[in-house]
N, C-alpha and C. Protein backbone atom coordinates (compact mmCIF):
# COMPACT_ATOMS: atom_id res chain seq x y z
N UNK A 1 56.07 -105.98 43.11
CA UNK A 1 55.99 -105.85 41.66
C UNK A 1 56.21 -104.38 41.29
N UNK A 2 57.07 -104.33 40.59
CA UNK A 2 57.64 -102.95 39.91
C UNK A 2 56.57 -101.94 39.09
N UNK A 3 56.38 -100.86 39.49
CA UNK A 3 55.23 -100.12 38.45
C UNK A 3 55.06 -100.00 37.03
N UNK A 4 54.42 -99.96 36.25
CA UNK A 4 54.46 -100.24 35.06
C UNK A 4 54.92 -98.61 34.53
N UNK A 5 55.88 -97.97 33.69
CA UNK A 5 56.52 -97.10 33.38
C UNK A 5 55.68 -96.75 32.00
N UNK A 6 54.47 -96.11 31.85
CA UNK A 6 54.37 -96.00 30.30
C UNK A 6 54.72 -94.71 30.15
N UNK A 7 55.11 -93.84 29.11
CA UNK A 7 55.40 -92.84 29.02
C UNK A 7 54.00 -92.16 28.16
N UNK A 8 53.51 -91.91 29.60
CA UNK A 8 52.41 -91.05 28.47
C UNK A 8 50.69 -91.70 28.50
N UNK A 9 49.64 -91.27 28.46
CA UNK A 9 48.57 -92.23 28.36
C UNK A 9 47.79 -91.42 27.98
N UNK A 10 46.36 -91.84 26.65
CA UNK A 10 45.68 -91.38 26.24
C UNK A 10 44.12 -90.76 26.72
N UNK A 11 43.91 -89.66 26.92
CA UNK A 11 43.09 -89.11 27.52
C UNK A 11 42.05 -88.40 26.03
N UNK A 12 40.47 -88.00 26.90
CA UNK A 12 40.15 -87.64 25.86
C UNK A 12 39.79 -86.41 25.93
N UNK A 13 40.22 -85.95 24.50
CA UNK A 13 39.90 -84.34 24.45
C UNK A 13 38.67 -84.00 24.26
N UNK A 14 38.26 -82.41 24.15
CA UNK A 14 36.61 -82.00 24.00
C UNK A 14 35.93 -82.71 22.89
N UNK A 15 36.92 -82.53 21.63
CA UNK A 15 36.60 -82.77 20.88
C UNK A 15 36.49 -83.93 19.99
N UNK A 16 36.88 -84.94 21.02
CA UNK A 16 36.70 -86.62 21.03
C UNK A 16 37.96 -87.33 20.26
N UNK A 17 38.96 -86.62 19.99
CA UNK A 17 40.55 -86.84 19.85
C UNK A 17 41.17 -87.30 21.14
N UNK A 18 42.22 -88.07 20.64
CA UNK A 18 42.67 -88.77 22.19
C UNK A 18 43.74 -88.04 22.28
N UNK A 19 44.15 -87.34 23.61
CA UNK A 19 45.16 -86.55 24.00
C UNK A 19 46.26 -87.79 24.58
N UNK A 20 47.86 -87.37 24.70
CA UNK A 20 48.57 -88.19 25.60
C UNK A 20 48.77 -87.19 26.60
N UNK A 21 48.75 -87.81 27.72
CA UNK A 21 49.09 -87.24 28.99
C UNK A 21 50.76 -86.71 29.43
N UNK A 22 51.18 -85.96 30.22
CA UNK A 22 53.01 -85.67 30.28
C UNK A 22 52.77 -87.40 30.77
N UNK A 23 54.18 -87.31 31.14
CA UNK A 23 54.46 -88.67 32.33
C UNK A 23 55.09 -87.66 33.07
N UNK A 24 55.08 -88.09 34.39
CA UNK A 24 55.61 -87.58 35.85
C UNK A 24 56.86 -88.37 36.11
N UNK A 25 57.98 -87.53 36.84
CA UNK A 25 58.91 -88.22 37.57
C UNK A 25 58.65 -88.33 38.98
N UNK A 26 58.86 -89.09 39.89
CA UNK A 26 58.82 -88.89 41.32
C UNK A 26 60.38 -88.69 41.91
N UNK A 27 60.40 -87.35 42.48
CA UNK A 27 61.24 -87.03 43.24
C UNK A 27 61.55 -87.06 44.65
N UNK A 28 62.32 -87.59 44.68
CA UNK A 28 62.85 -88.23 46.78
C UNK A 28 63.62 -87.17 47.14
N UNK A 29 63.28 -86.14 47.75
CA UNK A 29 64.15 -85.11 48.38
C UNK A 29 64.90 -85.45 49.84
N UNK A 30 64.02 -86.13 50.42
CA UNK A 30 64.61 -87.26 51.25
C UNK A 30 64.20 -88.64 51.69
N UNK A 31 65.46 -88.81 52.53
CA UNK A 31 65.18 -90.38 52.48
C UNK A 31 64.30 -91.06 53.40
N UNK A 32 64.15 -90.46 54.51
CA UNK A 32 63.52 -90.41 55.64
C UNK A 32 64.23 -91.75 56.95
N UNK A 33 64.12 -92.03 58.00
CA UNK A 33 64.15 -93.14 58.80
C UNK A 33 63.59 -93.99 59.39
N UNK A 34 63.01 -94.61 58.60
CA UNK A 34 61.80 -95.50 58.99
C UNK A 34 62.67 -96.87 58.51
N UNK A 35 64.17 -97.35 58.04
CA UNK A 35 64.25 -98.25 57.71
C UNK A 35 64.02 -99.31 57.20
N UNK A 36 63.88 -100.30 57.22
CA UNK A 36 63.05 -101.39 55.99
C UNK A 36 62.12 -101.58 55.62
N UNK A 37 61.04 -100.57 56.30
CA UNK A 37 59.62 -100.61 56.03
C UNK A 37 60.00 -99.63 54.25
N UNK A 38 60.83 -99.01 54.51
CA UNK A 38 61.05 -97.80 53.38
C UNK A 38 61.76 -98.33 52.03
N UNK A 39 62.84 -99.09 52.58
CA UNK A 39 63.62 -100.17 51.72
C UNK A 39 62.34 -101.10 51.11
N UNK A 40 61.60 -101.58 52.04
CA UNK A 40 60.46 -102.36 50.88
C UNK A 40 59.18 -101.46 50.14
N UNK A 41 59.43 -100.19 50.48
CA UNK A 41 58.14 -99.67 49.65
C UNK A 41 59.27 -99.61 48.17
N UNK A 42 60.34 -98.49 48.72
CA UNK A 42 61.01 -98.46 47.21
C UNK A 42 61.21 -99.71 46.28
N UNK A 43 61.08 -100.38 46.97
CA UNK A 43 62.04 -101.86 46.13
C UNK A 43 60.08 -102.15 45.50
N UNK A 44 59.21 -102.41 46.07
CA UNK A 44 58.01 -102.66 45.18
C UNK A 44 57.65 -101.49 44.16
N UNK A 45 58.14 -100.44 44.53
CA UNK A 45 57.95 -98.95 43.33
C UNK A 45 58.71 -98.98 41.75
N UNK A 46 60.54 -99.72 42.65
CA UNK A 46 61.19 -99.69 41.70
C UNK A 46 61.43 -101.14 40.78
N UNK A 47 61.53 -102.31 41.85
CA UNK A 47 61.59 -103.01 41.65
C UNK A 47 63.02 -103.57 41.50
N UNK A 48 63.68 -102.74 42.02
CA UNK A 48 65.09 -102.60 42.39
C UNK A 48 65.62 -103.69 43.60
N UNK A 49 66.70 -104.13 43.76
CA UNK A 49 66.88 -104.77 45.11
C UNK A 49 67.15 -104.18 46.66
N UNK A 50 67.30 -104.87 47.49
CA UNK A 50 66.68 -103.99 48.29
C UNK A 50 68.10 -103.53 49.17
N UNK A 51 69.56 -103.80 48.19
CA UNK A 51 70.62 -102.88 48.21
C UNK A 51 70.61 -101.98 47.98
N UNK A 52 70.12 -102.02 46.44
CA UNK A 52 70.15 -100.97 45.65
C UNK A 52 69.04 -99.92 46.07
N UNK A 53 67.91 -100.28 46.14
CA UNK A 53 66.74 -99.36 46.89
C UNK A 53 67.45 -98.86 48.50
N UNK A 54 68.25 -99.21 48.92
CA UNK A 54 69.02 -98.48 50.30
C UNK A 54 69.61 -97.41 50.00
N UNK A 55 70.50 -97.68 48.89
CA UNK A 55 71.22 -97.01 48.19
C UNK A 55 70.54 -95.74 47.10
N UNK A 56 69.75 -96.30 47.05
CA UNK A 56 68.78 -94.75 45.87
C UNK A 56 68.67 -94.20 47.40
N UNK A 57 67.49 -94.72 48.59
CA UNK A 57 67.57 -93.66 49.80
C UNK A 57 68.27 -92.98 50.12
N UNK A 58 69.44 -92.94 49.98
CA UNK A 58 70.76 -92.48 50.87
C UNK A 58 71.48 -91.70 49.89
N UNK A 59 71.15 -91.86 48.49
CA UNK A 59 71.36 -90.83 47.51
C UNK A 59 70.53 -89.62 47.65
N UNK A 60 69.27 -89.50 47.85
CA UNK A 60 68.40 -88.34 48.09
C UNK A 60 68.95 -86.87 48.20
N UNK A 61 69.22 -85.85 47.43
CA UNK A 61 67.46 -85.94 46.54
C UNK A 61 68.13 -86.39 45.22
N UNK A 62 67.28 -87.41 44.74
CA UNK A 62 67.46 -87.78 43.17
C UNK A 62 66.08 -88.50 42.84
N UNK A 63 65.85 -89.01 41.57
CA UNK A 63 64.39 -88.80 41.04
C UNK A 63 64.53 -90.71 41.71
N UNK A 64 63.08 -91.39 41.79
CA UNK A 64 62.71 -92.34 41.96
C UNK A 64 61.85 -92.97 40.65
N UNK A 65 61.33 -92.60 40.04
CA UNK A 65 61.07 -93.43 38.82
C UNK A 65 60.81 -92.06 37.83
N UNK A 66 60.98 -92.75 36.96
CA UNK A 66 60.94 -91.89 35.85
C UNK A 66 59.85 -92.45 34.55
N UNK A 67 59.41 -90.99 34.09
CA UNK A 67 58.15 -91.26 33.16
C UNK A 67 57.32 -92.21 33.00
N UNK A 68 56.38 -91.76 34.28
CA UNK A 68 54.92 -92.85 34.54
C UNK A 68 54.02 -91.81 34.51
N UNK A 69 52.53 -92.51 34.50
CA UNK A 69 51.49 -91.78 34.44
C UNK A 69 51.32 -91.25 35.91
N UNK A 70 50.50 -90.04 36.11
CA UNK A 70 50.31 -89.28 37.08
C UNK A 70 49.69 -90.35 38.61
N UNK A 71 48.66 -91.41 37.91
CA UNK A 71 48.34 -91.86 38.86
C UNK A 71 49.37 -92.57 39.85
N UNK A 72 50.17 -93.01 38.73
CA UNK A 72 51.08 -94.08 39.14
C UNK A 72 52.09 -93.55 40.23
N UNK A 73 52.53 -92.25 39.41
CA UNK A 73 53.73 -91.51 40.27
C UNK A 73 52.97 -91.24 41.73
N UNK A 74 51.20 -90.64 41.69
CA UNK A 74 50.80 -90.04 43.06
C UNK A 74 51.13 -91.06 43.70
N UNK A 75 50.52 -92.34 43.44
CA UNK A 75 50.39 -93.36 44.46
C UNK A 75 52.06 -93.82 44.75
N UNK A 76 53.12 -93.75 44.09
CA UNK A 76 54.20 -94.09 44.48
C UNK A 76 54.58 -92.90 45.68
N UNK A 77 54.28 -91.73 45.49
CA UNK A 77 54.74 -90.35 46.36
C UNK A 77 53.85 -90.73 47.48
N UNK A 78 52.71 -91.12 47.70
CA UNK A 78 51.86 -91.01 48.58
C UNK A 78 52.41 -92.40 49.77
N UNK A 79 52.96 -93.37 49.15
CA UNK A 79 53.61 -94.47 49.60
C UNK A 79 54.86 -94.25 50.11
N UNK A 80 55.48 -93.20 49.68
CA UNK A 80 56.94 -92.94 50.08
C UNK A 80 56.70 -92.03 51.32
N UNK A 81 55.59 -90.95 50.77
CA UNK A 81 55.32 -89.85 52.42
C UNK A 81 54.97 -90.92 53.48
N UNK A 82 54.24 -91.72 53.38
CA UNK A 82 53.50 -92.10 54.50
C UNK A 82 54.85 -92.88 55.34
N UNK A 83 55.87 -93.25 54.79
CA UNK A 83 56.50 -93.56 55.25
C UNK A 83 57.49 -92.84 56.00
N UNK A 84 57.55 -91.51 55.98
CA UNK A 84 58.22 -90.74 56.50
C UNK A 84 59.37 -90.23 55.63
N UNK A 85 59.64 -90.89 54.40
CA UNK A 85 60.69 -89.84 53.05
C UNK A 85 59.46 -88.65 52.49
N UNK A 86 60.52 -88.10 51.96
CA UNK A 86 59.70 -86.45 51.35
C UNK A 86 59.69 -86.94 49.97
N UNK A 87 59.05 -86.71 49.12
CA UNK A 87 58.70 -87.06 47.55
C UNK A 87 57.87 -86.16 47.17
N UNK A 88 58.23 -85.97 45.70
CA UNK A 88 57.22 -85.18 44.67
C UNK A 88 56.86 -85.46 43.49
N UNK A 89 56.26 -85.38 43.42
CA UNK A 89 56.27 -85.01 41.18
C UNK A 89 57.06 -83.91 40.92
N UNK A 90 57.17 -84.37 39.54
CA UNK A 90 57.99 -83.62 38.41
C UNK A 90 57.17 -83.62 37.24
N UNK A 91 56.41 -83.11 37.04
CA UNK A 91 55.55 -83.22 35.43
C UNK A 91 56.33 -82.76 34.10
N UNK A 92 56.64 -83.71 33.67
CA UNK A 92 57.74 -83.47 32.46
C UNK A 92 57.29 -82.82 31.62
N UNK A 93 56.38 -82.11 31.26
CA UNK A 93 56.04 -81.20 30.39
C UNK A 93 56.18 -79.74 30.50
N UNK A 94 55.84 -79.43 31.86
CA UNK A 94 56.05 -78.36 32.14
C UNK A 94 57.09 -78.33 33.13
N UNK A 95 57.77 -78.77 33.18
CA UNK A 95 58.63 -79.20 35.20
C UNK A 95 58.31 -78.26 35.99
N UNK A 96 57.28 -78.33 36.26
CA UNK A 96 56.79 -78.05 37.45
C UNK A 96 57.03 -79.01 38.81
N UNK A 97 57.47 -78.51 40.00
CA UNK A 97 57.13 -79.67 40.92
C UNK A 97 55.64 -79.75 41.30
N UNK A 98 55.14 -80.65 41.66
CA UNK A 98 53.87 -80.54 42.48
C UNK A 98 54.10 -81.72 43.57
N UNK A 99 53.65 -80.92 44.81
CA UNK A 99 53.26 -81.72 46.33
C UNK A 99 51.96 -82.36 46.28
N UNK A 100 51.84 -83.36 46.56
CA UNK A 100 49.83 -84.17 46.81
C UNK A 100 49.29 -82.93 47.50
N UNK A 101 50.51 -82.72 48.74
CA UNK A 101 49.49 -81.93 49.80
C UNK A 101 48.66 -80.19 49.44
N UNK A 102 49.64 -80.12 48.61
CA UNK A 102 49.93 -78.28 48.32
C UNK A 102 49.56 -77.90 47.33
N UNK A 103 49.67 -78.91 45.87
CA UNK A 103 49.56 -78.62 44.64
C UNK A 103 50.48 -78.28 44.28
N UNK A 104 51.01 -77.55 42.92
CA UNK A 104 52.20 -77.33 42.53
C UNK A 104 52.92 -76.19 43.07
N UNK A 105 54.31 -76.59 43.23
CA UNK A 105 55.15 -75.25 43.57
C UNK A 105 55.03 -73.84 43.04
N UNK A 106 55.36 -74.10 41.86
CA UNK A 106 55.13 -72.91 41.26
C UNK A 106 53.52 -72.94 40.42
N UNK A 107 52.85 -72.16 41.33
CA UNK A 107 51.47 -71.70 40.53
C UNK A 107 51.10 -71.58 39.44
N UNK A 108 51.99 -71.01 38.03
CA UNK A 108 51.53 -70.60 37.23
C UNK A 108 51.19 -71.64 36.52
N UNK A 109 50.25 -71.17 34.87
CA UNK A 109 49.52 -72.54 34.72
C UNK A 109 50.75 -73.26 33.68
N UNK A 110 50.29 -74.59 33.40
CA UNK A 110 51.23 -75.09 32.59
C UNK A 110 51.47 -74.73 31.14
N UNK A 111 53.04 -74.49 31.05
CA UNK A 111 53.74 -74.30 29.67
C UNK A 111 53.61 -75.39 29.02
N UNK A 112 52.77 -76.34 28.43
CA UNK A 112 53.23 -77.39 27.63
C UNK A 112 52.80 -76.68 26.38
N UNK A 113 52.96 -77.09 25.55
CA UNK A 113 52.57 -77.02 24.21
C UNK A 113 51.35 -78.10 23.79
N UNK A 114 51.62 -78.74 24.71
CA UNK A 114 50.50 -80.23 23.90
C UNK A 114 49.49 -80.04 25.01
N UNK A 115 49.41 -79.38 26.02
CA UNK A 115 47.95 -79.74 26.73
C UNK A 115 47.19 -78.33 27.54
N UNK A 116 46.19 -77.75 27.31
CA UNK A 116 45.86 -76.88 27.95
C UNK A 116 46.18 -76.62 29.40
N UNK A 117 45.80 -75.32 29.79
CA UNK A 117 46.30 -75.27 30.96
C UNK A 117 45.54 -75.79 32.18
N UNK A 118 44.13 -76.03 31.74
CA UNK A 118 42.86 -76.66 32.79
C UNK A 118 42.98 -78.14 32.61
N UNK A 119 43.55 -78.53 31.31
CA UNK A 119 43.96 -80.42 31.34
C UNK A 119 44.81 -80.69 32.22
N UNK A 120 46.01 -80.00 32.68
CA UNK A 120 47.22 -80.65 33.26
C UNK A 120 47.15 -80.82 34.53
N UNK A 121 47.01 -82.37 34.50
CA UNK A 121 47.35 -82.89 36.33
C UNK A 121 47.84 -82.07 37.39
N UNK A 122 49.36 -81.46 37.05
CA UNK A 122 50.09 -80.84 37.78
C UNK A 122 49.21 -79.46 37.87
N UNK A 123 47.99 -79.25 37.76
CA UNK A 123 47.61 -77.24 37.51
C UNK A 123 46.52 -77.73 38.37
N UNK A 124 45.93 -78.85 38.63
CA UNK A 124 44.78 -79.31 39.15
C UNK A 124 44.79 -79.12 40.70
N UNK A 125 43.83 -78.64 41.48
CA UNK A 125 43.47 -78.61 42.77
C UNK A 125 43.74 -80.18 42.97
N UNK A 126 44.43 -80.07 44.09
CA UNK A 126 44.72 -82.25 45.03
C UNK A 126 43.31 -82.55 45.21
N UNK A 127 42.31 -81.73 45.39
CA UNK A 127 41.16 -82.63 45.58
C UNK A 127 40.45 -83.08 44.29
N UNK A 128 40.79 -82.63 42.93
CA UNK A 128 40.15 -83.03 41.61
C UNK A 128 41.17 -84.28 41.30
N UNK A 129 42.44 -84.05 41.55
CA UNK A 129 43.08 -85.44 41.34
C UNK A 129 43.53 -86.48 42.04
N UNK A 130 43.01 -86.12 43.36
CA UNK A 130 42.79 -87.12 44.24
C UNK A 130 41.93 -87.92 44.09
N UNK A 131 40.65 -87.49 43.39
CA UNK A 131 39.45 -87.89 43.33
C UNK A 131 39.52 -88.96 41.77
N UNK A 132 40.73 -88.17 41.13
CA UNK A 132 40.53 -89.26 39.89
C UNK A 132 41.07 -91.04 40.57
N UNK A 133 42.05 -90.90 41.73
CA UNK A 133 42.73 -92.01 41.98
C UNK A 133 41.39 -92.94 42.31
């Protein structure tokens, strides 16, 4: 079953206003060789067939889903590493990349306009948003 794509999800602010969250892209930098075990994670991520999910692999690097919530994208990246492909986030607000393992590439805090810099998923230590999963 294909992930549900919302763009965006409501979080709450200090001040009891509901914030929307970025949405994340997941990025496949590679494809890895683990063969059909890999073909069936993508194809349940994307929901794609499992031609076409061969074929996104072998395209690499190009994005794997586009604008989902953070949880959604970790657990799709975390499903793709374990399999032996490389994957990331992309936090569309700030494009930042961020690794599960590392946190974000580039350190600095997030440029969004819509969310502080201590709200954003992508600025968060892996063990505070590991912990939200």
């Amino acid at each position: 079953m294909p992930l549900d794509l919302p763009v965006g999800s409501a979080t709450g602010c200090d001040d009891g206003r509901a914030m929307e969250e970025p949405g994340f892209e997941v990025l496949l930098s590679s494809g890895g060789d683990r063969g059909i075990g890999l073909v069936q994670v993508v194809r349940s991520i994307t929901g794609l067939s499992a031609w076409r999910s061969r074929q996104l692999l072998q395209a690499a690097p190009t994005t794997v889903v586009d604008e989902t919530w953070f949880e959604s994208a970790a657990d799709a990246v975390r499903r793709l590493n374990a399999l032996g492909a490389r994957a990331d986030l992309l936090c569309r607000w700030c494009d930042r990349v961020v690794s599960l393992e590392n946190g974000p590439v580039d350190p600095g805090p997030c440029s969004s306009p819509y969310m502080s810099p201590d709200g954003c998923p992508a600025s968060q230590s892996r063990a505070n948003s590991t912990a939200r999963l």
